[in-house]
C-alpha atoms as a PDB file:
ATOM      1  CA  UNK A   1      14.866 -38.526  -8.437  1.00  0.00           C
ATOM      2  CA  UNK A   2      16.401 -41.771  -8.499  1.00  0.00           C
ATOM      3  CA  UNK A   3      17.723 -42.287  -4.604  1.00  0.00           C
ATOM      4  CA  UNK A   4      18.629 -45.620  -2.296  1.00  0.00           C
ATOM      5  CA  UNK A   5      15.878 -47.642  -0.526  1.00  0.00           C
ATOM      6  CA  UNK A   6      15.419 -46.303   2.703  1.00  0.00           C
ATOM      7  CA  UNK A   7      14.669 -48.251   5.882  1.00  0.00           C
ATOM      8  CA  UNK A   8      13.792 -46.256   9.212  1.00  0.00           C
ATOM      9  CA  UNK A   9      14.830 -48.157  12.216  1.00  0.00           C
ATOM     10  CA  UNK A  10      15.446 -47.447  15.535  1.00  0.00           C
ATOM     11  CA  UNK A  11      14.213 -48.055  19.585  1.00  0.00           C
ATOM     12  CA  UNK A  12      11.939 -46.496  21.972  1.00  0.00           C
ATOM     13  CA  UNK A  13      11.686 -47.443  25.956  1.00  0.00           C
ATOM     14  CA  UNK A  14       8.693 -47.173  27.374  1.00  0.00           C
ATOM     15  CA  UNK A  15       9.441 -43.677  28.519  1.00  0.00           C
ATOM     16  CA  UNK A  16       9.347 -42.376  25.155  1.00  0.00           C
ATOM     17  CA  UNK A  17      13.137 -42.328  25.184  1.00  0.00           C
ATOM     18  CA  UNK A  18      15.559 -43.190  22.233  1.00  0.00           C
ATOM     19  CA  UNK A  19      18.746 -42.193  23.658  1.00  0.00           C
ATOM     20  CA  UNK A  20      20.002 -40.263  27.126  1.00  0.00           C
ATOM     21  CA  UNK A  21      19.682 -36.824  27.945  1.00  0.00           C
ATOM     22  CA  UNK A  22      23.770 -36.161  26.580  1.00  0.00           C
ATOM     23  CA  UNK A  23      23.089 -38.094  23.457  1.00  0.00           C
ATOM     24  CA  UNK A  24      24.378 -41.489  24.419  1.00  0.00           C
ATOM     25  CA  UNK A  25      22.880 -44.523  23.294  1.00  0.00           C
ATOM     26  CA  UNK A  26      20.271 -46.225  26.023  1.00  0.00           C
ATOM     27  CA  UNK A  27      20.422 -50.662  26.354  1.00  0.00           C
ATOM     28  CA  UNK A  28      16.806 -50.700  24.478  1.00  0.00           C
ATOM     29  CA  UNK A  29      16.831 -53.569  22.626  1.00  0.00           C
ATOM     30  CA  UNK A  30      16.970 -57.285  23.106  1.00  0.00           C
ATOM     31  CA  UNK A  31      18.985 -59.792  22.150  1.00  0.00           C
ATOM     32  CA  UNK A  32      16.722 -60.829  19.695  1.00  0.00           C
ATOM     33  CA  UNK A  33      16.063 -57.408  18.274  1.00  0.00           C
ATOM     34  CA  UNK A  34      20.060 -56.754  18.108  1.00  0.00           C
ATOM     35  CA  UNK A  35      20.021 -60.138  15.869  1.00  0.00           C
ATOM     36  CA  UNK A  36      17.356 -58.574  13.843  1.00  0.00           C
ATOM     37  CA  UNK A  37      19.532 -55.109  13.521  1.00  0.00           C
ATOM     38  CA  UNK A  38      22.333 -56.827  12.513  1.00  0.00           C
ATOM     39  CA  UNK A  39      20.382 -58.794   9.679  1.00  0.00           C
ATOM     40  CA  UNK A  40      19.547 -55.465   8.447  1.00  0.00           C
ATOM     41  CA  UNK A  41      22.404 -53.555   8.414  1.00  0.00           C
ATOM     42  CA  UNK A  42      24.097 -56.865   6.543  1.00  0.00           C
ATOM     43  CA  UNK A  43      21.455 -56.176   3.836  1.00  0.00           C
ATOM     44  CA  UNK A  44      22.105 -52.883   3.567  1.00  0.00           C
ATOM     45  CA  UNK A  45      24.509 -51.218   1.296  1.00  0.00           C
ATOM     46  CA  UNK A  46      24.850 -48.276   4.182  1.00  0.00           C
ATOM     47  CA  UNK A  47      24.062 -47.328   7.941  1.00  0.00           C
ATOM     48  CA  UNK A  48      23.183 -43.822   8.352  1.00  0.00           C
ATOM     49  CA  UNK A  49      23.062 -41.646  11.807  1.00  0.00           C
ATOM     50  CA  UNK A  50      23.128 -38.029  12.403  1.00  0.00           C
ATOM     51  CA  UNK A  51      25.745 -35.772  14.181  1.00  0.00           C
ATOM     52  CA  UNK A  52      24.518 -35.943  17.604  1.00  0.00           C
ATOM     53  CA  UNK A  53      24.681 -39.563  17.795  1.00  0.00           C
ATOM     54  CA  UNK A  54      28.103 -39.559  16.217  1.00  0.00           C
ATOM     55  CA  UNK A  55      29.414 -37.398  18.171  1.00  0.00           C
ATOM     56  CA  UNK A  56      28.401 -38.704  21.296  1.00  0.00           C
ATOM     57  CA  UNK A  57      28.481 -42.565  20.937  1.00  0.00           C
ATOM     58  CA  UNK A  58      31.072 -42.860  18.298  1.00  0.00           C
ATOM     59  CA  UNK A  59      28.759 -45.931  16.990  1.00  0.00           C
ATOM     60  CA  UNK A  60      30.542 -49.117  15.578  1.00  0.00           C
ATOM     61  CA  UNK A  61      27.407 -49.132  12.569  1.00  0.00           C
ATOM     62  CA  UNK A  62      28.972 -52.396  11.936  1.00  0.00           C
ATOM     63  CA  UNK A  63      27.744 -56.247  11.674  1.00  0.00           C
ATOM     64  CA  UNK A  64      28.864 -58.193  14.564  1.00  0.00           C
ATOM     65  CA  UNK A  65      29.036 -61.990  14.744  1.00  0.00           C
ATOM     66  CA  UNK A  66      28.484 -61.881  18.456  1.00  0.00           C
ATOM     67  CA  UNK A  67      24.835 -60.268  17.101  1.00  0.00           C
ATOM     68  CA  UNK A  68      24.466 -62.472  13.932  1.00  0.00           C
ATOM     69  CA  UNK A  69      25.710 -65.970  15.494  1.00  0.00           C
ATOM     70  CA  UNK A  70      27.281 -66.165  12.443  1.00  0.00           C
ATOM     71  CA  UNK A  71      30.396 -64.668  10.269  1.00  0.00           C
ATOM     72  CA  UNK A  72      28.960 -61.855   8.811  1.00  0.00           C
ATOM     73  CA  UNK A  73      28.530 -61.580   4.436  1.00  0.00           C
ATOM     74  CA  UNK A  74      29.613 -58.049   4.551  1.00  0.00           C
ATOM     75  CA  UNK A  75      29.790 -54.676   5.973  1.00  0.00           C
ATOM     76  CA  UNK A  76      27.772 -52.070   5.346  1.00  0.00           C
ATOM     77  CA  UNK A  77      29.235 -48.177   4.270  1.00  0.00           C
ATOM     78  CA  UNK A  78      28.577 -45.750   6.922  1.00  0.00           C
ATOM     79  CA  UNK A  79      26.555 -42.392   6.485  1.00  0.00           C
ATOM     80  CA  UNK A  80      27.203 -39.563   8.986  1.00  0.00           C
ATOM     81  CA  UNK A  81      24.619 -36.792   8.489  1.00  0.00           C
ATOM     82  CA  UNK A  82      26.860 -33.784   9.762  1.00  0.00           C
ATOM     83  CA  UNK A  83      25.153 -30.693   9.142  1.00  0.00           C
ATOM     84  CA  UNK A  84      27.601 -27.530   9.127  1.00  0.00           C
ATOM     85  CA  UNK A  85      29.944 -29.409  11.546  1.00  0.00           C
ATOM     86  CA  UNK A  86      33.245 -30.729  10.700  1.00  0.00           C
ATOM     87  CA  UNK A  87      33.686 -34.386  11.283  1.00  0.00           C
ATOM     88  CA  UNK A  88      35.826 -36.921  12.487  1.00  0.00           C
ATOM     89  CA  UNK A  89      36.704 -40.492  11.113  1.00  0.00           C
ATOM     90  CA  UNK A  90      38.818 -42.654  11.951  1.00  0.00           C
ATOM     91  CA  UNK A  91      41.477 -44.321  10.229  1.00  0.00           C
ATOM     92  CA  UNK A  92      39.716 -48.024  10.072  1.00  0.00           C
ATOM     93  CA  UNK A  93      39.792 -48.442   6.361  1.00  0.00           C
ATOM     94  CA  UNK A  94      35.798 -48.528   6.581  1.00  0.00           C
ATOM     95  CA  UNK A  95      34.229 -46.729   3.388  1.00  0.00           C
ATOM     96  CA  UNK A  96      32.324 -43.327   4.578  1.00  0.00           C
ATOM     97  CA  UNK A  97      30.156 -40.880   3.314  1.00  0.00           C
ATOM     98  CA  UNK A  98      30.377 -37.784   5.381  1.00  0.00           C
ATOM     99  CA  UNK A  99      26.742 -35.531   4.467  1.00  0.00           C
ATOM    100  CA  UNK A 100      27.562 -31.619   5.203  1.00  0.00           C
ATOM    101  CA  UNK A 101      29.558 -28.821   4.330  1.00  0.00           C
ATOM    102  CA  UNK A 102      32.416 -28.744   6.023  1.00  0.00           C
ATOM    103  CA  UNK A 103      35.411 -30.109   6.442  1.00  0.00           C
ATOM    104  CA  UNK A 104      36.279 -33.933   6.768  1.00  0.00           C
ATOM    105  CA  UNK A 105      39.277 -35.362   8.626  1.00  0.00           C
ATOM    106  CA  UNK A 106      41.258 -38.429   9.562  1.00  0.00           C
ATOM    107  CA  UNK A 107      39.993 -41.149   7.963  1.00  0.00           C
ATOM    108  CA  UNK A 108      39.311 -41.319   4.054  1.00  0.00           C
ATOM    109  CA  UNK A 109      35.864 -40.225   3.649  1.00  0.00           C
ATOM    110  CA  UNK A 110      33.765 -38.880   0.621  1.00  0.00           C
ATOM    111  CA  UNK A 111      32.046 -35.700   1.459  1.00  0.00           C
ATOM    112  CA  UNK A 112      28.328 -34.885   0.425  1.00  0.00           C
ATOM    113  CA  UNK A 113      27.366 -31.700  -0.425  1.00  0.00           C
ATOM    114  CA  UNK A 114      24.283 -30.589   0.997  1.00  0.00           C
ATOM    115  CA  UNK A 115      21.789 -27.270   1.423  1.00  0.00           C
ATOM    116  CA  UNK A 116      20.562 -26.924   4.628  1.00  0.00           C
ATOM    117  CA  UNK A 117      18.165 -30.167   5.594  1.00  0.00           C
ATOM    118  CA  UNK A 118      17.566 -30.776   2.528  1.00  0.00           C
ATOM    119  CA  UNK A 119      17.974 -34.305   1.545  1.00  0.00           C
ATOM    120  CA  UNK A 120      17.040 -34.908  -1.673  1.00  0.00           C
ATOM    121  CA  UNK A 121      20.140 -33.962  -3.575  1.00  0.00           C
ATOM    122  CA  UNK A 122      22.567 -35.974  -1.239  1.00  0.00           C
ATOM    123  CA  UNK A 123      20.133 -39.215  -1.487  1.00  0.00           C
ATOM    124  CA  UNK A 124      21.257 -38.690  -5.044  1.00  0.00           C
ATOM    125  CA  UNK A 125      24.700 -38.917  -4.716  1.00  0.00           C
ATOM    126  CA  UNK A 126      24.586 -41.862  -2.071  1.00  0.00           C
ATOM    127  CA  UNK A 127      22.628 -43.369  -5.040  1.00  0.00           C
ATOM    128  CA  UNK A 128      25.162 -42.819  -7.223  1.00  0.00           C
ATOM    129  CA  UNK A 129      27.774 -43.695  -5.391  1.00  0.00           C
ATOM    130  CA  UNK A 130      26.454 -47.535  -4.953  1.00  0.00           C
ATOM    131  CA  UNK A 131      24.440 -46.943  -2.171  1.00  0.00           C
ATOM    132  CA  UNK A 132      21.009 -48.656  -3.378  1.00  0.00           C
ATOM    133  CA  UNK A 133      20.038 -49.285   0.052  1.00  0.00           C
ATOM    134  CA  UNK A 134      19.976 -47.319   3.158  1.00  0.00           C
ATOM    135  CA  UNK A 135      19.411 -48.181   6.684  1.00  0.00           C
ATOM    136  CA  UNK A 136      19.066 -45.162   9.093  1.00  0.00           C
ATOM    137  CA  UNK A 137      19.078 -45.476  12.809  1.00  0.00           C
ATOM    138  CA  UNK A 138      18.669 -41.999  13.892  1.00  0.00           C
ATOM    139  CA  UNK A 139      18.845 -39.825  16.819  1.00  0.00           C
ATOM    140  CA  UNK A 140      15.317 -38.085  16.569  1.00  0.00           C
ATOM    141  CA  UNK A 141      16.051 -35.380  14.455  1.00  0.00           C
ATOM    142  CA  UNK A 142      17.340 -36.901  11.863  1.00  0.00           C
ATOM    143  CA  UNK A 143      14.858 -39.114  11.752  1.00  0.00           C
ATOM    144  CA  UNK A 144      12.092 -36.643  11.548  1.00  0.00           C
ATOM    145  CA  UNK A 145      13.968 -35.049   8.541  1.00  0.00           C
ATOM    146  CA  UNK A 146      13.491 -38.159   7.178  1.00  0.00           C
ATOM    147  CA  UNK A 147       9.872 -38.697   7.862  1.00  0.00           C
ATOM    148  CA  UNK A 148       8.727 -34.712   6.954  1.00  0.00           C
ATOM    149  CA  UNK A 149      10.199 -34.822   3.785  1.00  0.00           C
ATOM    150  CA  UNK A 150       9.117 -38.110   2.442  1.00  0.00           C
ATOM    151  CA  UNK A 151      12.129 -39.948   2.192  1.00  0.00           C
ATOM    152  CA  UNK A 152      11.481 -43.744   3.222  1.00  0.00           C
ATOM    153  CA  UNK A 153      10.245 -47.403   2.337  1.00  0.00           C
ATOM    154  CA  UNK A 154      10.043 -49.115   5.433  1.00  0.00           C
ATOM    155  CA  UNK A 155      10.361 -48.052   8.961  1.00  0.00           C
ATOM    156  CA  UNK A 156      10.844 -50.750  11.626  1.00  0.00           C
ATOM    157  CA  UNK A 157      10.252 -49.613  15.502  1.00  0.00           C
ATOM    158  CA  UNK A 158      10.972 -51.785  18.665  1.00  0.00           C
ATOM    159  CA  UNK A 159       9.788 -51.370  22.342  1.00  0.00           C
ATOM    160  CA  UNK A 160      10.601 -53.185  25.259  1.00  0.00           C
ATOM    161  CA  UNK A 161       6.685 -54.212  26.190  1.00  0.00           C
ATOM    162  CA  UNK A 162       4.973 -57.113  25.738  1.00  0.00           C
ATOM    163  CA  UNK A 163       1.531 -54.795  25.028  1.00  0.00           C
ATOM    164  CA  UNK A 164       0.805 -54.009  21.107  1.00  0.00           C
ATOM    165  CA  UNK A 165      -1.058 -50.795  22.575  1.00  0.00           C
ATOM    166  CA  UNK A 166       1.426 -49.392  24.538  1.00  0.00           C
ATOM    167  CA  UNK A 167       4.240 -49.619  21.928  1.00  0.00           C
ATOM    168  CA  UNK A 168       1.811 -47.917  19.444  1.00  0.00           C
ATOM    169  CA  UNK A 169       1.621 -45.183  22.444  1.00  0.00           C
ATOM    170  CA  UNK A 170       4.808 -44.715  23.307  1.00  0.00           C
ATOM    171  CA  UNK A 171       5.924 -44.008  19.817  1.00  0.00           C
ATOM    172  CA  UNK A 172       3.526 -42.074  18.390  1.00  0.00           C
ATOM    173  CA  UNK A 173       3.883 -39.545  21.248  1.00  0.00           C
ATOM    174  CA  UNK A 174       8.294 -40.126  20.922  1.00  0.00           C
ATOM    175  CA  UNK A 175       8.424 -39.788  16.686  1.00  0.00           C
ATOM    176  CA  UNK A 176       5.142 -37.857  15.493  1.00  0.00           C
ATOM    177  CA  UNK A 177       4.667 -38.157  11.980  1.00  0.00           C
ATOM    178  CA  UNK A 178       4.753 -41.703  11.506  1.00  0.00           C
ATOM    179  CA  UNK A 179       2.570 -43.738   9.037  1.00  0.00           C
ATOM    180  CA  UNK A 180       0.726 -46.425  10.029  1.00  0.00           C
ATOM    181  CA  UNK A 181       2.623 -49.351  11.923  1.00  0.00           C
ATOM    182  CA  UNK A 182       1.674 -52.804  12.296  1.00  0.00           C
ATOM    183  CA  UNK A 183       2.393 -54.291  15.707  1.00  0.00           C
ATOM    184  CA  UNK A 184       3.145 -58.006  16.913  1.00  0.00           C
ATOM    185  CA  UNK A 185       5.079 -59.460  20.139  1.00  0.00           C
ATOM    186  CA  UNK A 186       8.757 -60.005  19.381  1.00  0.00           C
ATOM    187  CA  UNK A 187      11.195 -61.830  21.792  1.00  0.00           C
ATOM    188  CA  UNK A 188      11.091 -59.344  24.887  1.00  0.00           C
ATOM    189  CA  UNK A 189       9.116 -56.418  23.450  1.00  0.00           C
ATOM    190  CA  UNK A 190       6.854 -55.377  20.587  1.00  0.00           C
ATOM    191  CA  UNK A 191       8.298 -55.018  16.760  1.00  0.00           C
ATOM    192  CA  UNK A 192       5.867 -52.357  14.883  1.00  0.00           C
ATOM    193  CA  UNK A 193       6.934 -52.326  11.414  1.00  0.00           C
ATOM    194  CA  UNK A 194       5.479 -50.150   8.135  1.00  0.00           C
ATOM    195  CA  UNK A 195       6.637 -51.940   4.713  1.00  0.00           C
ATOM    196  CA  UNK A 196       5.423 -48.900   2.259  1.00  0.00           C
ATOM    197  CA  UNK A 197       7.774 -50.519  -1.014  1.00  0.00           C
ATOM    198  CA  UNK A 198      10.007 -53.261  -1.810  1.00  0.00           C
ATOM    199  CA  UNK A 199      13.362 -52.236  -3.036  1.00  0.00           C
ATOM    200  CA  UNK A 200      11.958 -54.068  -6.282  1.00  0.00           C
ATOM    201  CA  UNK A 201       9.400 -51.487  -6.759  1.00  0.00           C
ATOM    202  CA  UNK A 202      11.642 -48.469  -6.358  1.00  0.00           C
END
């Protein structure tokens, strides 16, 4: 099955938290890891988050010169993993896929076809669509979709602790399932990072 690159990124406190208990975003990251997340999502062809997340943070899943320090090259396409909900978009002129099966309103947005969890067959279409590259930030359970059924390249993971030991604690016991990660300080926390293929080899 020919499908995008996929990179797995996302942030863990030292709690073991990625979000709040109603599904809003927590203030995880550093400045220097939001610089890094913007560099990313400015390589990628497409920013990906489940329903929960959308839902309850209405994310930009932009690039941001106030991140970057720079004018950003380009946006990325956004991916909303919806499930059997209906979904919302709004009217920004902002290209979006909308993975599900149900209806899609206010905004232009292609719908996805999908069965169930599966992921294979809409990985297909992003693919063929022009999506060769995928970033996906999460919420939890679509992350773990992403992990159980095989479907990633490189999966990036910052904490907010300056031990290599404790990060590797924190989220193994947050995201099980993961490969191995290799850990190093980075700006205010710890970066653990798993590159499993280049987008060259895929």
């Amino acid at each position: 099955m020919t499908r995008p690159f996929i990179h797995l990124n996302f942030a863990v406190d030292r709690a073991g938290r990625m979000g709040a208990d109603d599904g809003t975003s927590l203030q995880i990251s550093s400045a220097e890891d939001w610089c890094r997340v913007h560099q990313l999502r400015e390589r990628s062809d497409a920013v990906a988050v489940g329903m929960a997340t959308w839902l309850a943070d209405r994310p930009r899943l932009d690039v941001r010169s106030s991140r970057l320090g720079r004018r950003p090259k380009r946006q990325p396409a956004r991916v909303i993993f919806a499930g059997s909900r209906s979904c919302w978009i709004p009217e920004d002129g902002r290209r979006t896929f909308v993975v599900g099966s149900s209806a899609v309103s206010g905004g232009l947005a292609q719908l996805v076809r999908c069965r169930g969890h599966v992921l294979g067959e809409s990985l297909a279409v992003l693919h063929e669509s022009g999506i060769r590259s995928l970033m996906v930030e999460g919420g939890k359970t679509l992350l773990g979709s992403f992990l159980s059924q095989g479907y990633y390249d490189e999966i990036s993971v910052f904490v907010p602790t300056g031990s290599v030991t404790e990060a590797h604690r924190v989220v193994e016991a947050a995201l099980p399932g993961l490969p191995t990660l290799q850990g190093e300080l980075f700006g205010e926390g710890t970066l653990l990072v798993s590159g499993l293929r280049t987008r060259d080899e895929l």
